[in-house]
Protein backbone atom coordinates (compact mmCIF):
# COMPACT_ATOMS: atom_id res chain seq x y z
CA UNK A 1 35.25 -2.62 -13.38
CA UNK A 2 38.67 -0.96 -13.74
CA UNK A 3 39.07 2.62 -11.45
CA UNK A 4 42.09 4.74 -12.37
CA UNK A 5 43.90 6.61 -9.75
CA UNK A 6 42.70 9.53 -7.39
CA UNK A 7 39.52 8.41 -8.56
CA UNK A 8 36.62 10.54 -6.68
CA UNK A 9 32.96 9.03 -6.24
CA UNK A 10 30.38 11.76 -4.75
CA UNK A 11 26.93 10.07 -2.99
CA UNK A 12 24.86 7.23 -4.21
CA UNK A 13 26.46 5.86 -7.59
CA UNK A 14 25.35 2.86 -9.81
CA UNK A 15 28.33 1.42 -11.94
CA UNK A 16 27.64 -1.23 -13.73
CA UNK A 17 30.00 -4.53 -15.26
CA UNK A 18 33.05 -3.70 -17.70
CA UNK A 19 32.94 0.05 -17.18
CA UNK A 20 36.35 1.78 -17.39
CA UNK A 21 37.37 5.18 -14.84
CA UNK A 22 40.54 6.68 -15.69
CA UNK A 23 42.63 8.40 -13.55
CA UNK A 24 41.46 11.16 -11.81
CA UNK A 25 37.52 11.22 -12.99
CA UNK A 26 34.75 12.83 -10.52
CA UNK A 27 31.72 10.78 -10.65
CA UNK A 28 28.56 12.59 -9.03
CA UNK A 29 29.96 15.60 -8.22
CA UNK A 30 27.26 18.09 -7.32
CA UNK A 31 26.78 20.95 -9.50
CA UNK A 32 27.92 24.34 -8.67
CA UNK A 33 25.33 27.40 -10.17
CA UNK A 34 25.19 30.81 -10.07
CA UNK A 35 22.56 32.15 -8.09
CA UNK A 36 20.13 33.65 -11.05
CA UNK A 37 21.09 30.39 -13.00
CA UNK A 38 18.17 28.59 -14.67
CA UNK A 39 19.89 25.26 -15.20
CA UNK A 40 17.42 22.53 -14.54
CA UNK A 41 18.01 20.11 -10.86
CA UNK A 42 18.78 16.35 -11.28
CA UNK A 43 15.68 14.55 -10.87
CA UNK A 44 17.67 11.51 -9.08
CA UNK A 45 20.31 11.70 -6.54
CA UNK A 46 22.01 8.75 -8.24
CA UNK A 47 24.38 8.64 -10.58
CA UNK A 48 24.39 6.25 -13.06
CA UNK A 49 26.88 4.14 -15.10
CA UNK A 50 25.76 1.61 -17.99
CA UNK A 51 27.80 -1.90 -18.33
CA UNK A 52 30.92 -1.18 -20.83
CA UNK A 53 31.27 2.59 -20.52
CA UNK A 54 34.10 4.18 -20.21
CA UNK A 55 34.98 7.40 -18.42
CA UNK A 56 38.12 9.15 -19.68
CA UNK A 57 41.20 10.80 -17.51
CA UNK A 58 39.64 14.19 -15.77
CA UNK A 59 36.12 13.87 -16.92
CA UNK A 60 33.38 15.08 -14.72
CA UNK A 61 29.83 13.26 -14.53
CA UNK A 62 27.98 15.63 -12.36
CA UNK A 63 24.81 14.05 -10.05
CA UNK A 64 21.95 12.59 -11.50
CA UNK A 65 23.53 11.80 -15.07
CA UNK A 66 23.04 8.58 -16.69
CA UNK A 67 25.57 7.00 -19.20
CA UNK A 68 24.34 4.33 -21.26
CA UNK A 69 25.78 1.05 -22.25
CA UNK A 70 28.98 1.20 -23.62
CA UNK A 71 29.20 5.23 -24.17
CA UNK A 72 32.56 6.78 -23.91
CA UNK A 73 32.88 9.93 -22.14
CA UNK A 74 36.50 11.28 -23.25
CA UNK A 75 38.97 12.83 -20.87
CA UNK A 76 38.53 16.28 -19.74
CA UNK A 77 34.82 15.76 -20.78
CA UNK A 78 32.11 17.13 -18.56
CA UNK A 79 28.19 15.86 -18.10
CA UNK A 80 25.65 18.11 -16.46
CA UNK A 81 23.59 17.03 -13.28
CA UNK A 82 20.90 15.03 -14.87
CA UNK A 83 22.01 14.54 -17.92
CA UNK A 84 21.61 11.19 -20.48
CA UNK A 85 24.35 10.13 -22.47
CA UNK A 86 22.64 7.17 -25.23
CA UNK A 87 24.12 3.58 -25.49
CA UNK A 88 27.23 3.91 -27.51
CA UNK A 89 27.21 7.51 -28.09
CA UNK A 90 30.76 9.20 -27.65
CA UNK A 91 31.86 12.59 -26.25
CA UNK A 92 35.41 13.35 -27.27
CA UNK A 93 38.10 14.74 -24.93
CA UNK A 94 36.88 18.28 -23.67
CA UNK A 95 33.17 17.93 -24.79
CA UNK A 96 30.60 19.42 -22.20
CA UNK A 97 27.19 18.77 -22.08
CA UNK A 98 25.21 20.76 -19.85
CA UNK A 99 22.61 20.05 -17.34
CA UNK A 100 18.99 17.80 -18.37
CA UNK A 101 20.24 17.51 -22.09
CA UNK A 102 20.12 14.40 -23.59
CA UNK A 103 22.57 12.33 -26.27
CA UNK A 104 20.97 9.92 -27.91
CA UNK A 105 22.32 6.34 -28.71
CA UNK A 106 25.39 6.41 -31.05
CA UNK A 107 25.88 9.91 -30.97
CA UNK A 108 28.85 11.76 -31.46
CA UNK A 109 29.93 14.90 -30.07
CA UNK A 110 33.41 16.61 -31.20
CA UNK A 111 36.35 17.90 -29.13
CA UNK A 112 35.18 21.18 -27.00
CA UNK A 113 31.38 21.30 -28.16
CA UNK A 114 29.03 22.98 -25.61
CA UNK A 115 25.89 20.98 -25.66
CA UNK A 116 23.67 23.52 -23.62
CA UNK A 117 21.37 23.05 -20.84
CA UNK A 118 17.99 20.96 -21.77
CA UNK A 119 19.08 20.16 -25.72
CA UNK A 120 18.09 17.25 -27.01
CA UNK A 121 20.35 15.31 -29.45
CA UNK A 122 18.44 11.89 -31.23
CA UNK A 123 20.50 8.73 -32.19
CA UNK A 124 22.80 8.92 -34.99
CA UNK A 125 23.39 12.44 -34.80
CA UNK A 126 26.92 14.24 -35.40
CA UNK A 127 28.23 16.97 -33.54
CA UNK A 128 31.54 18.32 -35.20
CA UNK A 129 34.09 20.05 -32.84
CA UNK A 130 34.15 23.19 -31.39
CA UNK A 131 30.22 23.85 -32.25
CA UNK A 132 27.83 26.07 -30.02
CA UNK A 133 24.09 25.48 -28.92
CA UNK A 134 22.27 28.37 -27.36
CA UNK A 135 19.65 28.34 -25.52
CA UNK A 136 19.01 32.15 -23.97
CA UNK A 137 18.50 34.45 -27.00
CA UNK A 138 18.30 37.07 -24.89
CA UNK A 139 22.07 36.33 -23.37
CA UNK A 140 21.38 36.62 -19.87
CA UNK A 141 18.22 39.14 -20.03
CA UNK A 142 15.23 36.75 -19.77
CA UNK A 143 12.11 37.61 -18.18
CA UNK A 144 11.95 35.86 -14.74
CA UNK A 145 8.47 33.63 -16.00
CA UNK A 146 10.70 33.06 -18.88
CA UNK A 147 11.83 29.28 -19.95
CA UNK A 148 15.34 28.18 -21.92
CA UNK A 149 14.49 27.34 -25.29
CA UNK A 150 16.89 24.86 -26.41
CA UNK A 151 17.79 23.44 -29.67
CA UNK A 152 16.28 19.69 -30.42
CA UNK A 153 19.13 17.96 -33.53
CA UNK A 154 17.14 15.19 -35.12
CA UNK A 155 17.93 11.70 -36.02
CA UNK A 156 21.32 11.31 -37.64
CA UNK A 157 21.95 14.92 -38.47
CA UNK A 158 25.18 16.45 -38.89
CA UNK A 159 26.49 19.73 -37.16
CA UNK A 160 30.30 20.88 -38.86
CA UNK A 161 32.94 22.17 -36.98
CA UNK A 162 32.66 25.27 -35.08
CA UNK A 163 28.99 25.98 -36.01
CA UNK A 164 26.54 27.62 -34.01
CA UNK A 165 22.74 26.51 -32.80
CA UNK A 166 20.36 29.41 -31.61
CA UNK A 167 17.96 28.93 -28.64
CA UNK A 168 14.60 26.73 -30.10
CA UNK A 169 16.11 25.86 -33.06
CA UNK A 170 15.54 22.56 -34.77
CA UNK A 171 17.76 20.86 -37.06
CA UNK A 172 15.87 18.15 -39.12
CA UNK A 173 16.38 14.81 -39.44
CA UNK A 174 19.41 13.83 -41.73
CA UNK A 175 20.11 17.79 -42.24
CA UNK A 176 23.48 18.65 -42.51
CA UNK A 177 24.84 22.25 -41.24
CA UNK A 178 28.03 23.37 -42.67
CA UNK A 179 31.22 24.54 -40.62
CA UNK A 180 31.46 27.94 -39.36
CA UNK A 181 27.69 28.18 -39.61
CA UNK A 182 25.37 30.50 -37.87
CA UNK A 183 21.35 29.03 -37.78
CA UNK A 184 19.58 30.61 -36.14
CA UNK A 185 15.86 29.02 -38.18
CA UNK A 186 14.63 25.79 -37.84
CA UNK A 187 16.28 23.33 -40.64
CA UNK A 188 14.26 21.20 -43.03
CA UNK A 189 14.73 17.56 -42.92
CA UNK A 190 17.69 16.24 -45.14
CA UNK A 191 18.44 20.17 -45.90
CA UNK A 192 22.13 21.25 -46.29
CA UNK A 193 23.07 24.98 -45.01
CA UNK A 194 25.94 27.13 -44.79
CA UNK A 195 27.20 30.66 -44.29
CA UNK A 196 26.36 33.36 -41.56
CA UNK A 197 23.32 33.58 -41.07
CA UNK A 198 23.23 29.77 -42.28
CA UNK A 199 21.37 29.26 -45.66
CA UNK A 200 20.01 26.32 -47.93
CA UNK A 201 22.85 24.94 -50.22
CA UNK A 202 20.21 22.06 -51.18
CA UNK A 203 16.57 21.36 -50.46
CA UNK A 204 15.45 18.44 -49.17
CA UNK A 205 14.45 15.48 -51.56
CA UNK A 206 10.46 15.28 -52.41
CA UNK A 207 9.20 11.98 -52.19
């Protein structure tokens, strides 16, 4: 294990063989909410560290995440209490990922994405930089019974650059969602879209 300098390790931490810490990383920090904020608790105390990852300059692993095997979490990057980061995915510098949302194995997430509380993104997938997930569409005025609805991004789709993902929305396996796009309806497997509000460019092949 190689630790940077002014390292800082909060409570119980599990870091496993060959993982990297650069200078100035926070490792089980506990999370700091607004009062009224919904953003789900870390259901462990410990925070955990796969074999072979590597934790960029400045990056923030809040309590209760868990970072696979050999995942990269770039610098400035930030992952929510609770939060899974996949075997090999990769968060470039400045990518946040908020509380209980999950990155599956191998997936990439751009520069400055905002993965929101309680998404779910599968294996393979592609965030581009800069791109949005929602998961409030009332922006602050749910109902107090009320849940999140976050956006689940299927196997090995691709999200462009700068594109935005409404609350509940799911973006099919292999999909592909142009830059600058706004979706705000579920996406069809293998479907392309584009534009504001996002549309079909191409319909996904029949069997």
């Amino acid at each position: 294990m190689s630790v940077g300098v002014g390292v800082t390790i909060h409570g119980a931490a599990s870091i496993g063989a060959g993982v990297v810490i650069g200078d100035y990383a926070v490792i089980g920090k506990p999370p700091v909410s607004a009062r009224a904020s919904r953003a789900p608790a870390a259901t462990s105390a410990t925070t955990e560290i796969a074999d072979d990852a590597t934790v960029g300059a400045r990056a923030v692993i809040h309590a209760g995440a868990r970072i696979g095997h050999g995942a990269v979490i770039g610098d400035r990057a930030s992952v929510g209490a609770g939060a899974v980061i996949g075997a090999n995915a990769v968060l470039a510098p400045g990518a946040a990922v908020g509380a209980g949302a999950a990155v599956g194995a191998r997936a990439q997430v751009g520069s400055h994405a905002w993965v929101t509380n309680l998404t779910t993104i599968e294996d393979d997938a592609v965030v581009g930089p800069g791109v949005v997930t929602m998961n409030d569409e009332t922006a602050g005025r749910l109902p107090a019974a009320a849940e999140l609805t976050a956006p689940t991004l299927r196997r090995a789709c691709r999200i462009g650059a700068a594109a935005v993902i409404g609350p509940g929305t799911e973006i099919g396996a292999d999909a592909r969602i142009d830059a600058g796009a706004l979706v705000a309806r579920t996406v069809a497997p293998g479907a392309r879209v584009t534009g504001v509000p996002a549309r079909p460019v191409s319909a996904p092949a029949s069997d």
